[in-house]
Protein backbone atom coordinates (compact mmCIF):
# COMPACT_ATOMS: atom_id res chain seq x y z
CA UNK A 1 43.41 39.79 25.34
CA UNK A 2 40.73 42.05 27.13
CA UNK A 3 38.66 40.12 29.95
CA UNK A 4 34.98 39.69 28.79
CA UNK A 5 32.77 42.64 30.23
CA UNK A 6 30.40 40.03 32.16
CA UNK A 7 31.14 36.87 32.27
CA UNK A 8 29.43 34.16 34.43
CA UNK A 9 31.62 30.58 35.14
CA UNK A 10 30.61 27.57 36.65
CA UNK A 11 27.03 29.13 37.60
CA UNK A 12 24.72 27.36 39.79
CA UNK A 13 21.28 28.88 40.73
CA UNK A 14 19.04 26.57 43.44
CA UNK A 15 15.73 27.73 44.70
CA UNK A 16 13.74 26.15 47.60
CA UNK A 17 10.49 25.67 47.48
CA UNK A 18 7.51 23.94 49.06
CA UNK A 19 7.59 21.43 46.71
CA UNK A 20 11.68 21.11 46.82
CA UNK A 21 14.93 22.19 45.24
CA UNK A 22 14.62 23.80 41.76
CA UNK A 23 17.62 23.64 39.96
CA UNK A 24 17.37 26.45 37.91
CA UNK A 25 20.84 27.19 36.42
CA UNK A 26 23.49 24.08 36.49
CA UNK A 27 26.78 24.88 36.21
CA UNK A 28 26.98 27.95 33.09
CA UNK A 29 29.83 29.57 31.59
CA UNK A 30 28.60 32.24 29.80
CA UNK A 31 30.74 35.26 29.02
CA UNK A 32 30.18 38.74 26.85
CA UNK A 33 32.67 40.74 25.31
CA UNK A 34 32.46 44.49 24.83
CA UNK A 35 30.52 45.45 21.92
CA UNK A 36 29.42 41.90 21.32
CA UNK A 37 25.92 40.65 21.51
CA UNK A 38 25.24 37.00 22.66
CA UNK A 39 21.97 34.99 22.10
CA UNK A 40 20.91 32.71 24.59
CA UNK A 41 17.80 30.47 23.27
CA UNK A 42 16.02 27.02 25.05
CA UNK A 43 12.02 26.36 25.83
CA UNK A 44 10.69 28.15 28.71
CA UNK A 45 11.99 26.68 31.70
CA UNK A 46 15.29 26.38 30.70
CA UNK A 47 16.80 28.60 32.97
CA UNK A 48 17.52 31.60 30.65
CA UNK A 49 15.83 34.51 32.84
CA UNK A 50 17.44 33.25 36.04
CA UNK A 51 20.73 33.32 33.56
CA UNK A 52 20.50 36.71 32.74
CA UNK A 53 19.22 37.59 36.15
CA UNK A 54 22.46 36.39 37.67
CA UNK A 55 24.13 38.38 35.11
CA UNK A 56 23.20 41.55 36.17
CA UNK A 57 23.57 40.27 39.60
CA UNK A 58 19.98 40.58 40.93
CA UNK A 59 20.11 36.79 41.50
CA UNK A 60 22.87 35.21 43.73
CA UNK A 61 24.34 32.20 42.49
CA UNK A 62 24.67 29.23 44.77
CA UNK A 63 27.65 28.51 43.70
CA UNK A 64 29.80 29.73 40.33
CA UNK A 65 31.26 33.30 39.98
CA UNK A 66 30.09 36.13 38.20
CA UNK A 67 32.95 38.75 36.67
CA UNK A 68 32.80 41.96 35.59
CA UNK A 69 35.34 43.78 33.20
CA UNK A 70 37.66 41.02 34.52
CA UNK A 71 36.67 41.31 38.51
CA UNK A 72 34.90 39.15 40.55
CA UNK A 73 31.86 40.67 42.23
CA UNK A 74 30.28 37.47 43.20
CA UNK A 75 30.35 38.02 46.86
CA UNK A 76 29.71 41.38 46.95
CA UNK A 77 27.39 43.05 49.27
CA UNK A 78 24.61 45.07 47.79
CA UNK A 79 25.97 48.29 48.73
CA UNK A 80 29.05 47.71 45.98
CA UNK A 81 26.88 46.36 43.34
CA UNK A 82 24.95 49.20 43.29
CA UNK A 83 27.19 51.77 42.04
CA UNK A 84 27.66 48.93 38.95
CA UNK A 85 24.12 48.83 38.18
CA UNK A 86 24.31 51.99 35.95
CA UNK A 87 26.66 50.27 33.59
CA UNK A 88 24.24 47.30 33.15
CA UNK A 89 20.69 47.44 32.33
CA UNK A 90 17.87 45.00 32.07
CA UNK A 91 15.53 45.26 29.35
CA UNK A 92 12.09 43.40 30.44
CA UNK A 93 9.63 41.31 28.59
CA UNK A 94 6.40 43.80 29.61
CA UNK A 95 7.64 47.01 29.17
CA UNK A 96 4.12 47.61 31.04
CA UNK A 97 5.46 45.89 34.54
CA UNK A 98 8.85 48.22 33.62
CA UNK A 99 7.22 51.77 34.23
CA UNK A 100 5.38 52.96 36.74
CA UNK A 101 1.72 53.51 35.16
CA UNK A 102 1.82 56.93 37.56
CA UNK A 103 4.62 58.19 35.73
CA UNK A 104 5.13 60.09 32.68
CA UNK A 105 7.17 59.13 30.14
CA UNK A 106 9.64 61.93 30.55
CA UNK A 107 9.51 61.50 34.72
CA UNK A 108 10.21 57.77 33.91
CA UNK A 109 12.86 58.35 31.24
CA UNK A 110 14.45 61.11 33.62
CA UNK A 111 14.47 59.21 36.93
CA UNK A 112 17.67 57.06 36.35
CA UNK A 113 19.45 61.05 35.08
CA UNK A 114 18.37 61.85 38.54
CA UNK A 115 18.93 58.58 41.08
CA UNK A 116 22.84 58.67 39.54
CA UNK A 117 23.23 62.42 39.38
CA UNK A 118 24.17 62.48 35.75
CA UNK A 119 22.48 65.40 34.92
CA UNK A 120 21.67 68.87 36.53
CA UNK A 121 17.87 70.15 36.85
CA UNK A 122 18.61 72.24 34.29
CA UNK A 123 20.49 69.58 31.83
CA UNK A 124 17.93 66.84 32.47
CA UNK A 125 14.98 68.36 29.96
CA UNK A 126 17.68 68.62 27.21
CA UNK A 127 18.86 64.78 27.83
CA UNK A 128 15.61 63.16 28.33
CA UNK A 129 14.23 64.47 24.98
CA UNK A 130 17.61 63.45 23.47
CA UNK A 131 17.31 59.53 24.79
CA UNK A 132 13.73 59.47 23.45
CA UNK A 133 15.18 60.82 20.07
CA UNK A 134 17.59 57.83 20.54
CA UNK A 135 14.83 55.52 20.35
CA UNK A 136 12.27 56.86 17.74
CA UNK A 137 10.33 58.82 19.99
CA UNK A 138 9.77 63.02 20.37
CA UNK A 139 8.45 65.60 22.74
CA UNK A 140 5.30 64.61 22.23
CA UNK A 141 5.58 61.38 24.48
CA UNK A 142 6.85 63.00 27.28
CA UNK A 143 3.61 63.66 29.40
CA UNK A 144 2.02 60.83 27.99
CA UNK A 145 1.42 57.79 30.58
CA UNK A 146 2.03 54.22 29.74
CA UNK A 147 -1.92 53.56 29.51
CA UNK A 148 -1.65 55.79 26.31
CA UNK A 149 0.62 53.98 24.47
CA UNK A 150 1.21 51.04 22.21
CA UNK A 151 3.27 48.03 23.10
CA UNK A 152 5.72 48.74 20.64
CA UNK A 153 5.99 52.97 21.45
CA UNK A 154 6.47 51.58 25.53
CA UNK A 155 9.04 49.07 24.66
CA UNK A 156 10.67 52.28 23.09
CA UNK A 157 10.78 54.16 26.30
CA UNK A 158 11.67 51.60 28.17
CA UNK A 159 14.98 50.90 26.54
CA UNK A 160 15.17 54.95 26.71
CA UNK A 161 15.04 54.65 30.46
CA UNK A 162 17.53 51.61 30.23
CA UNK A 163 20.08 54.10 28.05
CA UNK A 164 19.43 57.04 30.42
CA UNK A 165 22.53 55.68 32.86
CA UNK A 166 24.98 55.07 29.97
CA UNK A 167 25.33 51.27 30.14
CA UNK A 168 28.00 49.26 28.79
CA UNK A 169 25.81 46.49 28.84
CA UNK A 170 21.94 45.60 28.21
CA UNK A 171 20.36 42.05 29.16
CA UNK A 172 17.34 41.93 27.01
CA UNK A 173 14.44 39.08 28.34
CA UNK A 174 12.27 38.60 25.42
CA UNK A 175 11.91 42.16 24.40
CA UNK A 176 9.92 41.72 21.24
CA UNK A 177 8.10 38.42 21.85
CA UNK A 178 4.61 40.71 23.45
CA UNK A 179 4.74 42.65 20.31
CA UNK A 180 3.15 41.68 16.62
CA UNK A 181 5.63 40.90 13.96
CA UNK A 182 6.39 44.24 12.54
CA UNK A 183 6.80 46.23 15.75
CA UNK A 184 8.84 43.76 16.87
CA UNK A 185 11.06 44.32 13.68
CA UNK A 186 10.96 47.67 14.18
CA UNK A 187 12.67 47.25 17.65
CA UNK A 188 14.97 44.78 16.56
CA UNK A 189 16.14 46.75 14.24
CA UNK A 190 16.58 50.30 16.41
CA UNK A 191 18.51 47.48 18.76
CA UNK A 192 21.02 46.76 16.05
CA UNK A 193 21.10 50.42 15.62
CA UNK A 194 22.37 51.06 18.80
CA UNK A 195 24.62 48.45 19.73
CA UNK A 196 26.35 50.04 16.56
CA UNK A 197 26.37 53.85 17.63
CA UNK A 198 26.81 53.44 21.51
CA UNK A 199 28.98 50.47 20.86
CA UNK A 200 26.55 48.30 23.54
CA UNK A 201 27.17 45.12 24.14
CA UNK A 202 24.02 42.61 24.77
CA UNK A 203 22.50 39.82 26.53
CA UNK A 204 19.60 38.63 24.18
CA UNK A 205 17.23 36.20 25.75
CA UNK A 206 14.39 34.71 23.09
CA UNK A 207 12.21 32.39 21.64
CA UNK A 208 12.65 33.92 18.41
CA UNK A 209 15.72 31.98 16.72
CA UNK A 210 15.37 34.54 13.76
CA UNK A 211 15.71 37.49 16.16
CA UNK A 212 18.67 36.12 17.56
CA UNK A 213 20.81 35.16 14.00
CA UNK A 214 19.75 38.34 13.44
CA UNK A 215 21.26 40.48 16.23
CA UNK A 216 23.56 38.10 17.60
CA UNK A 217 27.31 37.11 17.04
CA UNK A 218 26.94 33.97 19.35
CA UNK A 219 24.71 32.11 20.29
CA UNK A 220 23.82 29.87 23.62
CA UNK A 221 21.50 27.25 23.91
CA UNK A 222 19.87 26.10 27.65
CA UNK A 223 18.23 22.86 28.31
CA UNK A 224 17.42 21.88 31.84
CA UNK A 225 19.59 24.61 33.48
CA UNK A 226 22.67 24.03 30.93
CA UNK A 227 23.98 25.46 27.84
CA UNK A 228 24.55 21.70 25.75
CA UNK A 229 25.59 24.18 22.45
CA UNK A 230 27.44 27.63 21.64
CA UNK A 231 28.82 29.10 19.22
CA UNK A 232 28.91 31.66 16.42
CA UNK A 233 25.17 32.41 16.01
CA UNK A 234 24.85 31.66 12.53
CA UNK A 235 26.39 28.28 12.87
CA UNK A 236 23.98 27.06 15.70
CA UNK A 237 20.96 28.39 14.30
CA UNK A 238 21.59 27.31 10.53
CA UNK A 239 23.89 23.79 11.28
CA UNK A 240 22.84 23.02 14.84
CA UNK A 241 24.64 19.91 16.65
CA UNK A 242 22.98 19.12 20.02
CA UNK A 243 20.18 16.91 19.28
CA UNK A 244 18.20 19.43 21.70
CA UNK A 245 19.25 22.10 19.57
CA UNK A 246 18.45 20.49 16.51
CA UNK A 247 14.55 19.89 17.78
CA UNK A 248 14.29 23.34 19.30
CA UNK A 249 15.65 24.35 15.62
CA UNK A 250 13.15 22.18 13.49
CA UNK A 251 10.32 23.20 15.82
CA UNK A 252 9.97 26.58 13.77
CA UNK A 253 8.64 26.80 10.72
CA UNK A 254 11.47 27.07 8.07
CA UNK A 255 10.91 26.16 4.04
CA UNK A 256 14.61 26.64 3.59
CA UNK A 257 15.87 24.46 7.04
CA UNK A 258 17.99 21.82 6.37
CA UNK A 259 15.91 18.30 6.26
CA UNK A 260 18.07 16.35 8.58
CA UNK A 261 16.97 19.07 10.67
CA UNK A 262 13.65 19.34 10.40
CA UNK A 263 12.99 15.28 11.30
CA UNK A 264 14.75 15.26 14.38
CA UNK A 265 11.90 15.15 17.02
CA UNK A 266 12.09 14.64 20.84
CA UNK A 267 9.90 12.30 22.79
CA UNK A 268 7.60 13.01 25.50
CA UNK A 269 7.76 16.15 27.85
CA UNK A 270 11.02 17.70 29.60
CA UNK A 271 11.36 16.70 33.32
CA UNK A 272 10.90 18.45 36.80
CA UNK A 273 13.53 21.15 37.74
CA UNK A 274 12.73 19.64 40.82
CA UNK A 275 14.08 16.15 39.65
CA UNK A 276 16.53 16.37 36.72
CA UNK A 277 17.08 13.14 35.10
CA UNK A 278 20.82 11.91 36.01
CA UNK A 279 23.90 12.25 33.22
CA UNK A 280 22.54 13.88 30.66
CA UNK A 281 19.18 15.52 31.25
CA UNK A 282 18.29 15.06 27.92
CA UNK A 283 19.01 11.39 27.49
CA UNK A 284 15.06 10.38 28.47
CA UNK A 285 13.73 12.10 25.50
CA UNK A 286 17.07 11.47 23.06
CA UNK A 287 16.65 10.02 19.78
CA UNK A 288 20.60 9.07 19.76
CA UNK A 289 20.98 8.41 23.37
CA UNK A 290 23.62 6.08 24.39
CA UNK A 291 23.31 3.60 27.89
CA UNK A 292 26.07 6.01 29.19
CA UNK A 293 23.86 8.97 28.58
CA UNK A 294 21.84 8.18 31.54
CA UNK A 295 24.73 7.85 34.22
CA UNK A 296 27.17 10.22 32.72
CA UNK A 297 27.03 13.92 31.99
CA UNK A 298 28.60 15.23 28.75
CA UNK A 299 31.39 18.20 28.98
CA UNK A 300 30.76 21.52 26.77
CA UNK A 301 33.62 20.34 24.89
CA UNK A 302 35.25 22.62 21.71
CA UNK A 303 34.61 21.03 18.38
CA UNK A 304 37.03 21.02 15.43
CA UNK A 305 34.79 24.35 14.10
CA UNK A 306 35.02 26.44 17.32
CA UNK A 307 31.65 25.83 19.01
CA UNK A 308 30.99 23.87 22.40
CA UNK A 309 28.82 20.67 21.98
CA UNK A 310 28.07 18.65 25.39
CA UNK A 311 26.96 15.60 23.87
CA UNK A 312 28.64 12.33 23.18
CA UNK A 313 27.02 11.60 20.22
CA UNK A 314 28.77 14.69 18.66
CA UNK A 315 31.97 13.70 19.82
């Protein structure tokens, strides 16, 4: 069996700050397989940026290893990660902050054709108007500046510029949660179109539980720094059994969600990433918490039906 093509295991992100340590990401395994596309879901907070961030190894892990195609690159100086950032791509929340509002469109979608060398001067007009093609734009757009374009048409381009290296893989942070419902449709859908022609594999980080049963063959879900449930998308989205994923689940409005479900509700606020409750971070604010919730941390642990639950209760 084929390595995964990024893979993260045992992943621990800390940050100091004035106030302390944040512990951002606590001990992921995360891995995605070529041409598969992997949903990773939680409240904000939950450490799914700084998750996808380490991914694409513009965040060191503490401690953990990050793989690619089977190699470990973890402790690699900048100056060999670089040559692997052309093979995967980060696709930003604000396409706005992604290109440079002195740019044109075509100088924008052309500059990673240019910083690789994977085109000649006189190749590069031909392939930037074919990568805007890719994406539902035309020639039109190419001496336009972001300023003078919708959220939806710079999302476009900004998954153009992402394509312009050829990447094997694309870590998407909330790409369609700044745009209205339809547009963001619309780019879901040209998504799904082109994880099925370049044979991409993804990274899909969102609120939008609809986006990712959508899009995604498996799903992740983060509370706290830790995936507590993963699986086949469908499964976790439609049958979730983490109590956290089960709230997270009811919290969006669903006529046709099972009622279990829908009544599971959490209590109070989640904690400080500066002071994570101990065992399970969770058990404050658990409905079905046990006295060895609070002392002892629950494995991901495989489940009879393939998925990874960390929670005793579903045990």
């Amino acid at each position: 069996m084929k390595p995964p093509l990024l893979a993260l295991q045992g992943a621990h992100v800390r940050f100091t700050t004035a106030q302390g340590i944040v512990q951002a990401v606590r001990g992921v395994d995360l891995a995605i397989h070529r041409g598969e596309a992997v949903g990773l879901v939680g409240e904000s907070g939950s450490g799914k940026s700084t998750t996808g961030m380490a991914m694409l190894a513009l965040q060191r892990l503490t401690s953990g290893r990050l793989l690619f195609d089977g190699e470990d690159i973890t402790d690699w100086p900048e100056r060999r990660v670089r040559p692997l950032r052309r093979r995967m791509q980060p696709v930003l929340q604000d396409p706005r902050a992604a290109l440079n509002p002195r740019m044109t469109i075509g100088e924008s979608v052309a500059e990673p054709l240019i910083v690789h060398r994977l085109a000649s001067r006189a190749e590069l007009p031909e392939k930037v108007l074919s990568l805007l093609d890719d994406v539902g734009l035309n020639a039109r757009y190419l001496d336009r500046y972001p300023a003078q374009m919708s959220g939806g048409e710079l999302q476009r381009a900004a998954i153009a510029r992402a394509l312009a290296s050829s990447p094997e893989v694309l870590v998407l942070d909330e790409p369609i949660s700044a745009l209205d419902v339809s547009v963001g449709a619309q780019v879901l859908n040209l998504l799904a179109d082109l994880r099925d022609r370049r044979g991409l594999s993804y990274l899909f980080i969102a609120h939008d539980l609809h986006a990712v049963a959508h899009l995604c063959d498996r799903a992740a879900v983060m509370y706290m720094g830790r995936v507590v449930e993963r699986g086949p998308a469908g499964a976790v989205i439609d049958r979730p059994t983490h109590p956290y994923a089960k709230a997270l689940i009811a919290s969006i409005p669903d006529p046709f969600r099972d009622n279990d479900n829908a009544r599971l509700q959490l209590n109070g606020d989640p904690p400080s990433a500066l002071n994570p409750p101990s065992g399970c971070a969770l058990h404050p604010r658990c409905p079905v918490a046990e006295q060895r919730c609070a002392v002892e941390a629950p494995a991901l642990l495989q489940r009879a039906d393939g998925r990874h639950v960390a929670c005793f209760a579903a045990e």
